[in-house]
PDB file of N, CA and C in Angstrom:
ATOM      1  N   UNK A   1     -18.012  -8.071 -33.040  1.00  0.00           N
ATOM      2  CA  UNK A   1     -18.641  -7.121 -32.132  1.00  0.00           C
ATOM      3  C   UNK A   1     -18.799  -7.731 -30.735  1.00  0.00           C
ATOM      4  N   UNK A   2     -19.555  -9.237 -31.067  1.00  0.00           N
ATOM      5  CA  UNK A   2     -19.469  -9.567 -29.372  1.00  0.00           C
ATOM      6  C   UNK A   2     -17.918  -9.772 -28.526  1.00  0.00           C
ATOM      7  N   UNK A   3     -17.005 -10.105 -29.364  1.00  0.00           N
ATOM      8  CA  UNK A   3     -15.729 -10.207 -28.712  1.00  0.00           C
ATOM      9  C   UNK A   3     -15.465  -8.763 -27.968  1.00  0.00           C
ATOM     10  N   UNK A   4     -15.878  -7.744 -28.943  1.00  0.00           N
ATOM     11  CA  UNK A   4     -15.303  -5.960 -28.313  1.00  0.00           C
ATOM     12  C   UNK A   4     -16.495  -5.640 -27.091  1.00  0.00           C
ATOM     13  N   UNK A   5     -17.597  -6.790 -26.949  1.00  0.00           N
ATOM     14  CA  UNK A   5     -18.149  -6.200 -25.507  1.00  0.00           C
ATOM     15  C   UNK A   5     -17.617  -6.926 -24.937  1.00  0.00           C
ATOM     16  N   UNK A   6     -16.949  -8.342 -24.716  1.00  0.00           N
ATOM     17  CA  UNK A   6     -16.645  -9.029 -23.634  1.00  0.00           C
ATOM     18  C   UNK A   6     -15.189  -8.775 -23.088  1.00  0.00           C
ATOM     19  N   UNK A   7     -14.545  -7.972 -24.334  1.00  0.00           N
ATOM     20  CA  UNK A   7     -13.111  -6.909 -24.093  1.00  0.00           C
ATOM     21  C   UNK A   7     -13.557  -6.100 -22.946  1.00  0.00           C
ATOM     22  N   UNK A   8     -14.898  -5.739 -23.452  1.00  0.00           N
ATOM     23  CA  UNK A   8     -15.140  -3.795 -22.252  1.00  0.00           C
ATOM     24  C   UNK A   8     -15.286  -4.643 -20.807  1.00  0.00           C
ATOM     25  N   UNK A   9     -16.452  -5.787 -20.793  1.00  0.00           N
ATOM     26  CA  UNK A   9     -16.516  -6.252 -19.912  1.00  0.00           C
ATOM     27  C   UNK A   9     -15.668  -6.265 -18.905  1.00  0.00           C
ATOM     28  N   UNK A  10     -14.826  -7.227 -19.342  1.00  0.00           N
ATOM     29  CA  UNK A  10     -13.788  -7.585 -18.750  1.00  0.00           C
ATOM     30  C   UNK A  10     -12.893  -6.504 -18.159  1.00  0.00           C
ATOM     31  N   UNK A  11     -12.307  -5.131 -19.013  1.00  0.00           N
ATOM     32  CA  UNK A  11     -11.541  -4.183 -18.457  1.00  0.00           C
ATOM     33  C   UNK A  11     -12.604  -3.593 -17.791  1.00  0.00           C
ATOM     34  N   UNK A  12     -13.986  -3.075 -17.871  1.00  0.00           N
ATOM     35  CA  UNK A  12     -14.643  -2.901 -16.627  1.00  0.00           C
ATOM     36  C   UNK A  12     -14.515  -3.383 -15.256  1.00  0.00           C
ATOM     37  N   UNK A  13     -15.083  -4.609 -15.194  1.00  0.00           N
ATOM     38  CA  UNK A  13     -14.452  -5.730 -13.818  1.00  0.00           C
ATOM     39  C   UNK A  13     -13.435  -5.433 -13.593  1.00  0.00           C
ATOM     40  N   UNK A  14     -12.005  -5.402 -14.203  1.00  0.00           N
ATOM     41  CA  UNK A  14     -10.753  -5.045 -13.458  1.00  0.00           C
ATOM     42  C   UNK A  14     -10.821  -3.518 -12.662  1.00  0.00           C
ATOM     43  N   UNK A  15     -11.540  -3.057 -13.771  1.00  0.00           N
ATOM     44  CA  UNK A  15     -11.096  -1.201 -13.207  1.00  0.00           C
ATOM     45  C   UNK A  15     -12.177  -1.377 -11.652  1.00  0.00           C
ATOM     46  N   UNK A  16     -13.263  -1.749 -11.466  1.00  0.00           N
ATOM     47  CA  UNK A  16     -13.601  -2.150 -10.224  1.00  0.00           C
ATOM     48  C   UNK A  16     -12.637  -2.941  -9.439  1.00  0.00           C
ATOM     49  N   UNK A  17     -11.722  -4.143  -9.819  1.00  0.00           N
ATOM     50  CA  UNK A  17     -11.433  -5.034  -8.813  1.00  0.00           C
ATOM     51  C   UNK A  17     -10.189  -3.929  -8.360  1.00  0.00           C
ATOM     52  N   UNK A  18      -9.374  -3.427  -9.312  1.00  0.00           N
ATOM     53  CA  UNK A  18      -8.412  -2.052  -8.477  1.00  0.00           C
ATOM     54  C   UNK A  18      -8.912  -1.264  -7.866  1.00  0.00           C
ATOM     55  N   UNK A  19     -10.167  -0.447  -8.018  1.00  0.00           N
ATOM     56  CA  UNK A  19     -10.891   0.649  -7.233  1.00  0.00           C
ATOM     57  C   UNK A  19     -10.935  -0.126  -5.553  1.00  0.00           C
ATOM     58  N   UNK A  20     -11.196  -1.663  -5.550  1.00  0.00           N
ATOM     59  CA  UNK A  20     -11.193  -1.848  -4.370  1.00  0.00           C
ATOM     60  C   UNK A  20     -10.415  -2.519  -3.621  1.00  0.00           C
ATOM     61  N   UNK A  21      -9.180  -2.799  -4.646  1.00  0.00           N
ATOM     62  CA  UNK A  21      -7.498  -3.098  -3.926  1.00  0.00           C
ATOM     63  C   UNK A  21      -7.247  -2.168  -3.673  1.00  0.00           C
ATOM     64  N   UNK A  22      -7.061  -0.963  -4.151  1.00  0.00           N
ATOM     65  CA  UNK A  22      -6.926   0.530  -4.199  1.00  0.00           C
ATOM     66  C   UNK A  22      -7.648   0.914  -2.875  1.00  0.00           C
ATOM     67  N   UNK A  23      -8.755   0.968  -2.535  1.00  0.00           N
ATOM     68  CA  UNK A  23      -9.461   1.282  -1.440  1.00  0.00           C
ATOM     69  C   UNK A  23      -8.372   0.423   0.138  1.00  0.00           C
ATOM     70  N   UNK A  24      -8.990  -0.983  -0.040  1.00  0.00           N
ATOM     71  CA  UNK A  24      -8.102  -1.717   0.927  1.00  0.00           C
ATOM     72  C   UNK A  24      -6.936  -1.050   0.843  1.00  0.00           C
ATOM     73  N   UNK A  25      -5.851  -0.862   0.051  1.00  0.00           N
ATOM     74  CA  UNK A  25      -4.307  -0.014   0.445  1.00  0.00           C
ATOM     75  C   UNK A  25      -4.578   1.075   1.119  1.00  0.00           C
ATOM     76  N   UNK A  26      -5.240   1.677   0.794  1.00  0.00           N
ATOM     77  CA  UNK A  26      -5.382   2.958   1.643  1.00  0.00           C
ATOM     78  C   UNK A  26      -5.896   2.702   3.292  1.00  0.00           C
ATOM     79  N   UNK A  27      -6.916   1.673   3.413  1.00  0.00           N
ATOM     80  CA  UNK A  27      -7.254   1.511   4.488  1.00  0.00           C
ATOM     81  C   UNK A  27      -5.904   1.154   5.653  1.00  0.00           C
ATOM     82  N   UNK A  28      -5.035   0.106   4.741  1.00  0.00           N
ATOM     83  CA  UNK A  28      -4.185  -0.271   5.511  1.00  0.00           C
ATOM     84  C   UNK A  28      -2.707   0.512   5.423  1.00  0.00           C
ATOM     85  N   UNK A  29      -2.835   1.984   4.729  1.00  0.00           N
ATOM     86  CA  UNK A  29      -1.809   2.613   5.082  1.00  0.00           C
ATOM     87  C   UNK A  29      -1.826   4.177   6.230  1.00  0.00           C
ATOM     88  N   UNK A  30      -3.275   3.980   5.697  1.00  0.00           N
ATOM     89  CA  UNK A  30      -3.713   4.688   7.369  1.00  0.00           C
ATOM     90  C   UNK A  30      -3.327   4.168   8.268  1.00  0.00           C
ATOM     91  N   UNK A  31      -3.979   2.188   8.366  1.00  0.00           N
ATOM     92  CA  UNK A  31      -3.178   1.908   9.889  1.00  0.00           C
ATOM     93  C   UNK A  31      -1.753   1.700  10.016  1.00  0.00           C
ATOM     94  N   UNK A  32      -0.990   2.182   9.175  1.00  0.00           N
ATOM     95  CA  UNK A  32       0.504   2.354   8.762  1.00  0.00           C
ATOM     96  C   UNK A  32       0.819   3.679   9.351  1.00  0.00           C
ATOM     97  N   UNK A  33      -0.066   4.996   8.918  1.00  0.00           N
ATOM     98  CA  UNK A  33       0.212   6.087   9.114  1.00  0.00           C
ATOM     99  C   UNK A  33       0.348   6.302  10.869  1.00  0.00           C
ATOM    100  N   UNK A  34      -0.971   5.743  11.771  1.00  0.00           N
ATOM    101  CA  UNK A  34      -1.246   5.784  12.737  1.00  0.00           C
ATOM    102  C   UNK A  34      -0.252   4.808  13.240  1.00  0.00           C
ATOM    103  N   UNK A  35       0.098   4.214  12.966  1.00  0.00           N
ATOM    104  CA  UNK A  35       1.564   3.256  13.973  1.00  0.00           C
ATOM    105  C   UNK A  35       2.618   4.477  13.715  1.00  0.00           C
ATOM    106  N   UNK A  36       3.060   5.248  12.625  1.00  0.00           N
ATOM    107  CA  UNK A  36       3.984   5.780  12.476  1.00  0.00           C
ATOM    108  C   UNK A  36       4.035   6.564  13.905  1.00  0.00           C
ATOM    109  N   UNK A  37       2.700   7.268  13.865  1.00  0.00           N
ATOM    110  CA  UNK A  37       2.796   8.389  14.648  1.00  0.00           C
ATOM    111  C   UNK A  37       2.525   8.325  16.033  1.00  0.00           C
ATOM    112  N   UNK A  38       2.547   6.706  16.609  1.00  0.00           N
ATOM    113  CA  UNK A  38       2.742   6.233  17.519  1.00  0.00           C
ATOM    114  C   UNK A  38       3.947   5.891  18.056  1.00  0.00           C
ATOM    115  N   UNK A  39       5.132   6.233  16.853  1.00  0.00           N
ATOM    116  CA  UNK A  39       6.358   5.396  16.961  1.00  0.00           C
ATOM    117  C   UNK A  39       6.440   3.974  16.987  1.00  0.00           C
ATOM    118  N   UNK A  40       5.378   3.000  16.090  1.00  0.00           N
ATOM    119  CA  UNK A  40       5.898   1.828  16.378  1.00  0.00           C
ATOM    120  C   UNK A  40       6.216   1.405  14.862  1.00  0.00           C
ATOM    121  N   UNK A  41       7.445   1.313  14.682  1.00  0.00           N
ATOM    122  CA  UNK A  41       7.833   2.227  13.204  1.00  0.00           C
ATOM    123  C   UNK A  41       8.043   1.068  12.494  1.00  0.00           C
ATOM    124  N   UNK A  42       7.894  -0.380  13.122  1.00  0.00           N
ATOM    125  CA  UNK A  42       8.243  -1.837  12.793  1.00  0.00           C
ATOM    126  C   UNK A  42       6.729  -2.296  11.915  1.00  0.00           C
ATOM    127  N   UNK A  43       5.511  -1.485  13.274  1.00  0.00           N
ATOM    128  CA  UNK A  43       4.376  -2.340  13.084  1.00  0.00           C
ATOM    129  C   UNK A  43       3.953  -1.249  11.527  1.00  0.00           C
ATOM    130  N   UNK A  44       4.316   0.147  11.481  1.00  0.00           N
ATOM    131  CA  UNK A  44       4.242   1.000  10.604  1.00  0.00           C
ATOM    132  C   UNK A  44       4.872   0.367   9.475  1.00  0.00           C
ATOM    133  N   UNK A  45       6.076  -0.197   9.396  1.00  0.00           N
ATOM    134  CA  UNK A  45       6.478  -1.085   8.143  1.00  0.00           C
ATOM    135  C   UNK A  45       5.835  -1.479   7.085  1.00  0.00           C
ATOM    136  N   UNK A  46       5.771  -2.577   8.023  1.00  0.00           N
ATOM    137  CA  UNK A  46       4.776  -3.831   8.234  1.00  0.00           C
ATOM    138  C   UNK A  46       3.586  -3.734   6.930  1.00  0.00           C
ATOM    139  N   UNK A  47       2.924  -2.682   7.923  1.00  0.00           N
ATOM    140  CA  UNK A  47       1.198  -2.176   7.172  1.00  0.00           C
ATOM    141  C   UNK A  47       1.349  -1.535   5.700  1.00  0.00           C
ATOM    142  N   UNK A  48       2.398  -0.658   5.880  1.00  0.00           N
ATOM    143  CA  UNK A  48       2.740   0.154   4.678  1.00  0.00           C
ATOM    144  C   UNK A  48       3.286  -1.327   3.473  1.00  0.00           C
ATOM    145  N   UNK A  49       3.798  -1.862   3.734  1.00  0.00           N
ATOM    146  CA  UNK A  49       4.385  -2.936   2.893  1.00  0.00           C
ATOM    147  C   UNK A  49       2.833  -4.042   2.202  1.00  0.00           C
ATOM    148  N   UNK A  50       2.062  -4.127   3.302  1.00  0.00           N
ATOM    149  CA  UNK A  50       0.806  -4.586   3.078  1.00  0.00           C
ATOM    150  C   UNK A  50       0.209  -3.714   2.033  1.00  0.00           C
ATOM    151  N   UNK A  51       0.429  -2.793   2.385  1.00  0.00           N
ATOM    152  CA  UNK A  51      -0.743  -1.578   1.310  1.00  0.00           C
ATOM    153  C   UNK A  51       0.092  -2.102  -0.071  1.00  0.00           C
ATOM    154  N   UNK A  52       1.028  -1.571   0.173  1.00  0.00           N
ATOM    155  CA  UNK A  52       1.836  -2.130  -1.505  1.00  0.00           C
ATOM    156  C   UNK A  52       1.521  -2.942  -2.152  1.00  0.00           C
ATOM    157  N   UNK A  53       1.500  -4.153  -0.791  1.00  0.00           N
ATOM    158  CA  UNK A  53       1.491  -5.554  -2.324  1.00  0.00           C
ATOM    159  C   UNK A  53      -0.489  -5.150  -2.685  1.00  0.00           C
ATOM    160  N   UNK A  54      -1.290  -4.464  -1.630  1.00  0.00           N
ATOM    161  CA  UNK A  54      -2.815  -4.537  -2.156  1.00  0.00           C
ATOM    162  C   UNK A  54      -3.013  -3.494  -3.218  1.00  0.00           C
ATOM    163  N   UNK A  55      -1.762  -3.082  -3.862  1.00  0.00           N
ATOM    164  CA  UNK A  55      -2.580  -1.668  -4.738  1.00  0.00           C
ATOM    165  C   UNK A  55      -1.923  -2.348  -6.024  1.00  0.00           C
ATOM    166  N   UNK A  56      -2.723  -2.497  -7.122  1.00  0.00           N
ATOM    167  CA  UNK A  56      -2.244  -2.837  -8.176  1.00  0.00           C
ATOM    168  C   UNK A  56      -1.367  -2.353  -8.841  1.00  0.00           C
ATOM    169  N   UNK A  57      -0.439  -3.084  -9.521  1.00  0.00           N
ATOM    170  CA  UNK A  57       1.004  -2.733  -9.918  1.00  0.00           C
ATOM    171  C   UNK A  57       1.290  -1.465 -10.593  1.00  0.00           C
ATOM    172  N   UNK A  58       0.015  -0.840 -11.616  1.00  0.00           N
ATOM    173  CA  UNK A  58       0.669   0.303 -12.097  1.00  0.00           C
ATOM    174  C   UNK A  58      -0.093   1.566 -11.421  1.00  0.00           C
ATOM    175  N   UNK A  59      -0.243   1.406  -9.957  1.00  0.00           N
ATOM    176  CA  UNK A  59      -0.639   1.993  -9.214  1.00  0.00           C
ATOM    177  C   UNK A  59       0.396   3.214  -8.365  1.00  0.00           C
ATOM    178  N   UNK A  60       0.077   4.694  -8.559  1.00  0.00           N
ATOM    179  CA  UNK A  60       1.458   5.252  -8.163  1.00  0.00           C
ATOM    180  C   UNK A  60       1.269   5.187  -6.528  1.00  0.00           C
ATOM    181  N   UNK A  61       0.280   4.998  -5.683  1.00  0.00           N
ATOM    182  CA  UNK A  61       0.064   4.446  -4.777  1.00  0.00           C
ATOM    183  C   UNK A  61       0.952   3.403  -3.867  1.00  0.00           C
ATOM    184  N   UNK A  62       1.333   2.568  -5.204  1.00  0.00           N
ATOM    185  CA  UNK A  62       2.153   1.542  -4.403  1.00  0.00           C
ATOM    186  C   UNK A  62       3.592   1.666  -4.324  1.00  0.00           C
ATOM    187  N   UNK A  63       3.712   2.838  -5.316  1.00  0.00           N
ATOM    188  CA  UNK A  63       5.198   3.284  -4.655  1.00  0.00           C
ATOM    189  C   UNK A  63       5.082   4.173  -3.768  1.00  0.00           C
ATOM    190  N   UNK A  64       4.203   4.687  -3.714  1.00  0.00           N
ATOM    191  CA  UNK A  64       4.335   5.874  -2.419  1.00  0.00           C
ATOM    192  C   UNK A  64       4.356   4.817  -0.999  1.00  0.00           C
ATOM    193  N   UNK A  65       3.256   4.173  -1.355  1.00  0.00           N
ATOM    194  CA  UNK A  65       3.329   3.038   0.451  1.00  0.00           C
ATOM    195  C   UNK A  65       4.954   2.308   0.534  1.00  0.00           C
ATOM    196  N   UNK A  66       5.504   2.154  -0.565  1.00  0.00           N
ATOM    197  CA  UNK A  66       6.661   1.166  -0.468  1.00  0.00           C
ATOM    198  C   UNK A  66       7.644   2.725  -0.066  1.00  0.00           C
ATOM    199  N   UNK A  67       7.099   3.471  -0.076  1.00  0.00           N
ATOM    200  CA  UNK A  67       8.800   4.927   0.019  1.00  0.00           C
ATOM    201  C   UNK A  67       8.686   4.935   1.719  1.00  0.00           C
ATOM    202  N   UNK A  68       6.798   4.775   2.287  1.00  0.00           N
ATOM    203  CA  UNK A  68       6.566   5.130   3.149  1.00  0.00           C
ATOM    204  C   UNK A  68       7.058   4.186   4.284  1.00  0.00           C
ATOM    205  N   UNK A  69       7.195   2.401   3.709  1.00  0.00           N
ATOM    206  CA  UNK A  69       7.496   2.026   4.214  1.00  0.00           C
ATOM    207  C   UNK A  69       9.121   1.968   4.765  1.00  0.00           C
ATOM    208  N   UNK A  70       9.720   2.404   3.563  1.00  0.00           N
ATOM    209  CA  UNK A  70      11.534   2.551   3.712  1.00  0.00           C
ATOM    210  C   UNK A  70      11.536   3.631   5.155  1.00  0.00           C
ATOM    211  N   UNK A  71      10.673   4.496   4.889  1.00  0.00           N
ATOM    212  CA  UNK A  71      10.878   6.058   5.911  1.00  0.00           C
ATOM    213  C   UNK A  71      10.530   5.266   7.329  1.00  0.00           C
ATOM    214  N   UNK A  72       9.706   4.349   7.448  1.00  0.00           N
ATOM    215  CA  UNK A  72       9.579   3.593   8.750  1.00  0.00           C
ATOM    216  C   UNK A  72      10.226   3.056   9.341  1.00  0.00           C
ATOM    217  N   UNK A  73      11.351   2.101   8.559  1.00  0.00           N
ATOM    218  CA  UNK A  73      12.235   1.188   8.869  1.00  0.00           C
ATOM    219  C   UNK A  73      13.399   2.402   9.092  1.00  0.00           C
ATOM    220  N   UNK A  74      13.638   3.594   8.585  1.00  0.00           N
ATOM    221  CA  UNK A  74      14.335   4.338   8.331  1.00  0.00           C
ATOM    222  C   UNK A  74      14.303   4.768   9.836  1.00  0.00           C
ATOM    223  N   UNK A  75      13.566   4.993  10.322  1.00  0.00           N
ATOM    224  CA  UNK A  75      12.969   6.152  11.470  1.00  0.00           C
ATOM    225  C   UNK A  75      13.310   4.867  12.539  1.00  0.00           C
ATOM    226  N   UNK A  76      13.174   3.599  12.527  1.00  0.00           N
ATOM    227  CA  UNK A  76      13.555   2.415  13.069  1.00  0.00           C
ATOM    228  C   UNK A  76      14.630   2.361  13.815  1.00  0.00           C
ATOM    229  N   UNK A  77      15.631   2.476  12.471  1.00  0.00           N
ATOM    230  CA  UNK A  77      16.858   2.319  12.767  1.00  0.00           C
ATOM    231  C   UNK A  77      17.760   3.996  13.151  1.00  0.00           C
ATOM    232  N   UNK A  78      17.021   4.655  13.039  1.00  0.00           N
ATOM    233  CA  UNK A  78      17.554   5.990  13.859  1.00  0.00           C
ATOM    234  C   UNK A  78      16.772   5.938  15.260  1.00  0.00           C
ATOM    235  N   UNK A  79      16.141   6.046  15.963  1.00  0.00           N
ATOM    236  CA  UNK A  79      15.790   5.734  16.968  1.00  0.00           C
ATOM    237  C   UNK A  79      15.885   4.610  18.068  1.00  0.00           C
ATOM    238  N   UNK A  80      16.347   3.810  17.168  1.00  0.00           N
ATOM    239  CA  UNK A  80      16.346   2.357  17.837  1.00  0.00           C
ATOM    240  C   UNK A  80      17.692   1.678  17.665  1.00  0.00           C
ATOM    241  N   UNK A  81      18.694   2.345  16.873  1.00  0.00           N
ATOM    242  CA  UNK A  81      19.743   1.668  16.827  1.00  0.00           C
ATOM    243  C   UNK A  81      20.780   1.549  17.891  1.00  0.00           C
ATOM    244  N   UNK A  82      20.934   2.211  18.782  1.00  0.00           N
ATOM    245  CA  UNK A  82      21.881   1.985  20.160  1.00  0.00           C
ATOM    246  C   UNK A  82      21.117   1.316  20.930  1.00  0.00           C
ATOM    247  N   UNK A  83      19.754   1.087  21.241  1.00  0.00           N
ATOM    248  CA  UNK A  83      18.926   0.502  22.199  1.00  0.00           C
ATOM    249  C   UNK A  83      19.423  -1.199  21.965  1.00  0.00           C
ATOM    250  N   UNK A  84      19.886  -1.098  21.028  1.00  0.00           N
ATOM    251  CA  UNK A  84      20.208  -2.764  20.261  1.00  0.00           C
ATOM    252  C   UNK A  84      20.782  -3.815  21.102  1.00  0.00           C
TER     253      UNK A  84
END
């Protein structure tokens, strides 16, 4: 019995320590979102790639920041590729 509370324990603490990797990604794909829509589509990368590695792995979160980040680099290299 004490082993099956220090089981809950423990997956408790995690489901908090994601709620607030989870939180941080979001913070830093806002400042992802807001570079986007500044056009600075490098520094937008960048942030979005940050959010990724902060959202825990089976997080659908962190593929959305990693798609968001492709669409940055994407938007990069259409805008910026003759300036080269």
């Amino acid at each position: 019995l004490y082993d099956q509370l220090i089981a809950a324990n423990r997956a408790a603490r995690q489901r908090e320590r994601d709620a607030e990797d989870l939180a941080d990604a979001a913070d830093m794909a806002e400042a992802g979102r807001l570079a986007f829509v500044a056009a600075d589509f490098r520094d937008a990368a960048r942030r979005y790639g940050e959010a990724a590695a902060l959202a825990p792995e089976d997080a659908l979160e962190r593929w959305q920041y990693t798609l968001f980040r492709g669409s940055a680099l994407y938007e990069q290299g259409l805008r910026f590729e003759s300036a080269a």
